[in-house]
Protein backbone atom coordinates (compact mmCIF):
# COMPACT_ATOMS: atom_id res chain seq x y z
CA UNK A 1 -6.95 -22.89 22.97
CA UNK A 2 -4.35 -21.98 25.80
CA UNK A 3 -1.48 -19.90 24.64
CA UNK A 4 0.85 -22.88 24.10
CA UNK A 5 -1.48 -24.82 22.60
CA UNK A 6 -1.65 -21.66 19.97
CA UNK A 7 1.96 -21.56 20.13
CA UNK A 8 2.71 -25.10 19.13
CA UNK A 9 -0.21 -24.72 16.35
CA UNK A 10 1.59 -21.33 14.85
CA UNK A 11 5.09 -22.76 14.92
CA UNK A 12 3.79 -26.08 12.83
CA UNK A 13 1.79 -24.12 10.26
CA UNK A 14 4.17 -24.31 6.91
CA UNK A 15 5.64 -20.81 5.62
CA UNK A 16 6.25 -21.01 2.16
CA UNK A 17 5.02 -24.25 -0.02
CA UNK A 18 5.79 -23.23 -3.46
CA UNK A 19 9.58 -22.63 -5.39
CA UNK A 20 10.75 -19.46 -4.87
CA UNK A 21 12.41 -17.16 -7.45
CA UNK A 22 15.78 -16.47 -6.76
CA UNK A 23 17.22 -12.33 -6.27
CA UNK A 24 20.74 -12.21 -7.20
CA UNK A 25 21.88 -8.43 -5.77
CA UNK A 26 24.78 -8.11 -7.36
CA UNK A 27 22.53 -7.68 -10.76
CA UNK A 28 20.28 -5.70 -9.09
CA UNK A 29 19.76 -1.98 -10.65
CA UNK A 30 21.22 0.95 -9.22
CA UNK A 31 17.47 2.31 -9.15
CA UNK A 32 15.20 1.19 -6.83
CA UNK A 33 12.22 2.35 -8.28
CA UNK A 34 13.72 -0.04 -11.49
CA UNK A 35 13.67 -3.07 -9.18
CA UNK A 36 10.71 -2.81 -7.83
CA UNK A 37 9.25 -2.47 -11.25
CA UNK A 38 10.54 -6.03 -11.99
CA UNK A 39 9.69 -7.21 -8.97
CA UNK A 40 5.80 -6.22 -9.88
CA UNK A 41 5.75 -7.31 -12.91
CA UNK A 42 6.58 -10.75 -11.68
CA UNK A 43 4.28 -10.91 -9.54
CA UNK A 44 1.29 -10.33 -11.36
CA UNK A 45 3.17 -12.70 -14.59
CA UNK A 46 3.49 -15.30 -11.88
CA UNK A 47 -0.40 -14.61 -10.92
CA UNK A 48 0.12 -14.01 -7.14
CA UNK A 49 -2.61 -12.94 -5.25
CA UNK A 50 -3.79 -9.27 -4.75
CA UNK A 51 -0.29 -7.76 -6.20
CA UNK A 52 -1.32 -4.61 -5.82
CA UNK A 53 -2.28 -4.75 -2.53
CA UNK A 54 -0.13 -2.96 0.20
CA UNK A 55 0.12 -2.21 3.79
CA UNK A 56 0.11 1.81 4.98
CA UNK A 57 1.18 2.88 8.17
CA UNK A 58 0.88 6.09 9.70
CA UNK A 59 0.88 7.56 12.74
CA UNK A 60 -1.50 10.33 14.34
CA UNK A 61 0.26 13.42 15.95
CA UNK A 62 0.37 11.99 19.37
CA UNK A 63 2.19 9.34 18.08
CA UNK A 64 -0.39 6.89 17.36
CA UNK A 65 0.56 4.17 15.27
CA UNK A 66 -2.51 2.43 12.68
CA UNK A 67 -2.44 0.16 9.55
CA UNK A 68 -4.43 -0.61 6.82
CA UNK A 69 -4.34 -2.44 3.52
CA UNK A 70 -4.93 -0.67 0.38
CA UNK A 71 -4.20 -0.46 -3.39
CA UNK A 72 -1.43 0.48 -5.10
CA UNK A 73 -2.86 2.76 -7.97
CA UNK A 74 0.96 4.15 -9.72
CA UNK A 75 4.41 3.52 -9.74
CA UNK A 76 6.42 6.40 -10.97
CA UNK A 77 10.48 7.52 -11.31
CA UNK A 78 8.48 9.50 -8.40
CA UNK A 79 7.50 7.25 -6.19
CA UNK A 80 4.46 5.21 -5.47
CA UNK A 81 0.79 6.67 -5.47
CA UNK A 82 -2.40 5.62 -3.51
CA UNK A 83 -5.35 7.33 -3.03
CA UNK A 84 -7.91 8.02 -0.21
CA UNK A 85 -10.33 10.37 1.65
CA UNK A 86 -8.14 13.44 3.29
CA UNK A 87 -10.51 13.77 5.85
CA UNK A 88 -10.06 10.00 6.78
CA UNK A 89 -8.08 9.02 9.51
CA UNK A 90 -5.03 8.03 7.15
CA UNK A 91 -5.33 11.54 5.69
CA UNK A 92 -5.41 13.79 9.07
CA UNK A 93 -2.67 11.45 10.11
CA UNK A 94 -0.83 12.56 7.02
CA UNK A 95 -2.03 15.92 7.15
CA UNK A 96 -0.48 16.67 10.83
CA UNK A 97 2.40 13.85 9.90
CA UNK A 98 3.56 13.68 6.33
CA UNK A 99 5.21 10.48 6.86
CA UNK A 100 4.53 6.59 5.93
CA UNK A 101 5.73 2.94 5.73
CA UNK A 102 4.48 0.64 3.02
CA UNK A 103 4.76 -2.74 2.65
CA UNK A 104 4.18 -5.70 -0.29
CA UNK A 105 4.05 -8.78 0.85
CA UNK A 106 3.62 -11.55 -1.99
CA UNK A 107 3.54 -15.28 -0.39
CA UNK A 108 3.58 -17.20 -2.78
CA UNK A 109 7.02 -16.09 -3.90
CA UNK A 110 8.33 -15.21 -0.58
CA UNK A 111 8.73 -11.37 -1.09
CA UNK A 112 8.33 -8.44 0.65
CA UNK A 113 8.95 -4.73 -0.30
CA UNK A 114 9.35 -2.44 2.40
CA UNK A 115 9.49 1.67 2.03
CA UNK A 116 9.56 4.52 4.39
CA UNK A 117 9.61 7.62 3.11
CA UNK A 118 7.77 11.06 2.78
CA UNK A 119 3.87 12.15 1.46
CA UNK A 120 2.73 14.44 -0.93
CA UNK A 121 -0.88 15.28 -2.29
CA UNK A 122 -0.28 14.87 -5.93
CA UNK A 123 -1.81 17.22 -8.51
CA UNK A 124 -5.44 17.50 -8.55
CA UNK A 125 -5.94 16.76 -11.77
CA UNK A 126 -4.14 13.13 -11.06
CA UNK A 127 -6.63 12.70 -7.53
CA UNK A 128 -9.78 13.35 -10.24
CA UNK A 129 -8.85 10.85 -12.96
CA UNK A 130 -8.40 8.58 -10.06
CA UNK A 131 -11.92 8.74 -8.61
CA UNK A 132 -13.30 8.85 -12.05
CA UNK A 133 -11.65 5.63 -12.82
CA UNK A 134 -13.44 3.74 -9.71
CA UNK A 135 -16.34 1.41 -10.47
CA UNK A 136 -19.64 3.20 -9.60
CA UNK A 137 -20.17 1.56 -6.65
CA UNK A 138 -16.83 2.50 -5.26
CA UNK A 139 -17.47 6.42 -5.98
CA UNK A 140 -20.99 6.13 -4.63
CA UNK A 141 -19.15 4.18 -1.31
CA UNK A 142 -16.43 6.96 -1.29
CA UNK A 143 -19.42 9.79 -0.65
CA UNK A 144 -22.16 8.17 0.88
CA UNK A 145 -20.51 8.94 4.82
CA UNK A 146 -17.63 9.83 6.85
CA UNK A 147 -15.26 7.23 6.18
CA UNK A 148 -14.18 5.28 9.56
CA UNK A 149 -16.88 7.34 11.48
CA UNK A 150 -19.24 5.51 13.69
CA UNK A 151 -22.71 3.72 11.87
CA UNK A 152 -25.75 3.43 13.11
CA UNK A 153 -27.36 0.69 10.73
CA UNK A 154 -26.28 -1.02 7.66
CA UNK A 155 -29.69 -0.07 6.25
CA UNK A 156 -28.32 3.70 6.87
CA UNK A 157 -25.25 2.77 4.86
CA UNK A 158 -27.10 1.23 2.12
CA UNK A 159 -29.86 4.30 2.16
CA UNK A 160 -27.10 6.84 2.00
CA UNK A 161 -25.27 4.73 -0.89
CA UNK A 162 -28.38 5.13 -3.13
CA UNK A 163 -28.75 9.25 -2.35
CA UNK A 164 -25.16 9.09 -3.59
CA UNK A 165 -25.86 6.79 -6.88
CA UNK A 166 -28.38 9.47 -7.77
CA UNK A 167 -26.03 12.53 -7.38
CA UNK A 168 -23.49 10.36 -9.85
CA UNK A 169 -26.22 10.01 -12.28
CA UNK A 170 -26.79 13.51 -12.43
CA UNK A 171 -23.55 14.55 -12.25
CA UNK A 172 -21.48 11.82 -13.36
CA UNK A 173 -18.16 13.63 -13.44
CA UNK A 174 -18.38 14.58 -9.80
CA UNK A 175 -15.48 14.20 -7.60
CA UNK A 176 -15.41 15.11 -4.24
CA UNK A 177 -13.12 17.78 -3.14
CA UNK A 178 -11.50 15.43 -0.47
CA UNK A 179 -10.48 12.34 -2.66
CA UNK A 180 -7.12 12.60 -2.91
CA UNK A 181 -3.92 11.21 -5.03
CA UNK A 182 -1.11 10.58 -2.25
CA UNK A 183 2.25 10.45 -3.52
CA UNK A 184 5.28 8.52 -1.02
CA UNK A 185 8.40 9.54 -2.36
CA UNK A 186 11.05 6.87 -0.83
CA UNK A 187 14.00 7.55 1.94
CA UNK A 188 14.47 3.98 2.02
CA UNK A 189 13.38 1.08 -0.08
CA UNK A 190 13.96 -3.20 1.48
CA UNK A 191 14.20 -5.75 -1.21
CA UNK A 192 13.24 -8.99 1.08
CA UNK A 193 13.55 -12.62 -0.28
CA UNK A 194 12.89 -15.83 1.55
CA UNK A 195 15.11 -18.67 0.42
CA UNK A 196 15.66 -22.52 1.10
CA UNK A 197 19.20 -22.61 1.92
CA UNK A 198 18.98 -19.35 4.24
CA UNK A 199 16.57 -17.29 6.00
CA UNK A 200 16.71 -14.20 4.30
CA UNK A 201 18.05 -12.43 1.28
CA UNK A 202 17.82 -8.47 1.99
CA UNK A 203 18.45 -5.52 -0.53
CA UNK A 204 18.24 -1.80 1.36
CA UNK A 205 18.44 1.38 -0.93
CA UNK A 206 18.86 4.29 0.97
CA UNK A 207 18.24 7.48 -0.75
CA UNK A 208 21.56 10.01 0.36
CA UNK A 209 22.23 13.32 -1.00
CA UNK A 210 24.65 12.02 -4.61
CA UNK A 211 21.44 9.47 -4.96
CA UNK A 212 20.60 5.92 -3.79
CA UNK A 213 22.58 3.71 -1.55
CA UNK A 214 22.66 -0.06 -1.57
CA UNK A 215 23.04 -2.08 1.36
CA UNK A 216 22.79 -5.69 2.12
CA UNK A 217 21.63 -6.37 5.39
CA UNK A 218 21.98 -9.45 8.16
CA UNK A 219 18.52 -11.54 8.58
């Protein structure tokens, strides 16, 4: 296709099909954390897809900007948890640049959660119940390689995978000292809602020194 053909067959393609739930802000809590609690919870009641799925951004210490989409494993008064590799990518980019965006997007009821805000390794006790609580495929994934590094052969992958299968059978309380519970405590937490007779609703709590700020902002 030429770019306007692509152009005119984006702008045609239909945004949002379904009814949308509505977000009245004056009733929303003072907490963000509290809102986007409900805001979960409806989601997965309402059986979108992959509710726990999220966007992280970070950026390496030249300024290098990369995203990827991962789970959500906690939601706490806290923040919001996910875990990884620290010697992946995402966790020297962390490591030299403690700072990330996430963001929720759920389609089918036109919603979006967006938070910046700081990281923290959580305590190791929290990163081992975590990689103890993957399927055993998942752990044996998780150690079979350098995560993001370069692979020669799928067979490779596959070979390594079964090395690491047998170092979980015989030690099936391993974790790696590398996997790691991430913490993102929020500076700033967007509330976004599509809706019929507008563009946009959006709900910003920004997190000041007496405690969290509300804003409503302009589409």
């Amino acid at each position: 296709m030429t770019d306007s053909t692509w152009r005119d067959t984006l702008r045609a393609l239909p945004v949002f099909t379904e009814d949308l739930p509505t977000f009245d802000t004056d009733a929303a809590p003072e907490s963000p954390i509290s809102l986007f609690e409900e805001w979960l919870s409806a989601a997965i009641g309402a059986d979108v897809a992959q509710p726990h799925a999220m966007t992280l951004a970070t950026a390496s210490p030249d300024g290098t900007p990369a995203a990827r989409t991962l789970i959500l494993k906690d939601v706490t008064d806290e923040g919001l948890w996910f875990s990884s590799l620290d010697t992946s990518p995402k966790g020297r980019d962390l490591a030299a640049n403690p700072r990330a965006a996430l963001a929720l997007y759920w389609r089918e009821q036109g919603r979006q959660i967006r938070v910046t805000g700081s990281i923290e390794k959580g305590p190791r006790e929290v990163s081992e119940k975590d990689f103890l609580a993957r399927k055993p495929a998942a752990r044996a994934a998780a150690i079979a390689g350098p995560e993001s590094e370069v692979l020669s052969s799928q067979q490779k992958f596959l070979e390594r995978v079964e090395e690491a299968k047998a170092i979980l059978d015989f030690r099936p309380d391993f974790v790696p000292d590398e996997w790691t519970a991430y913490l993102v405590k929020p500076q700033s937490i967007e509330f976004w809602q599509a809706a019929r007779d507008r563009d946009q609703i959006r709900l910003r709590y920004l997190r000041g020194a007496s405690g969290w700020h509300k804003n409503l902002l302009w589409p």
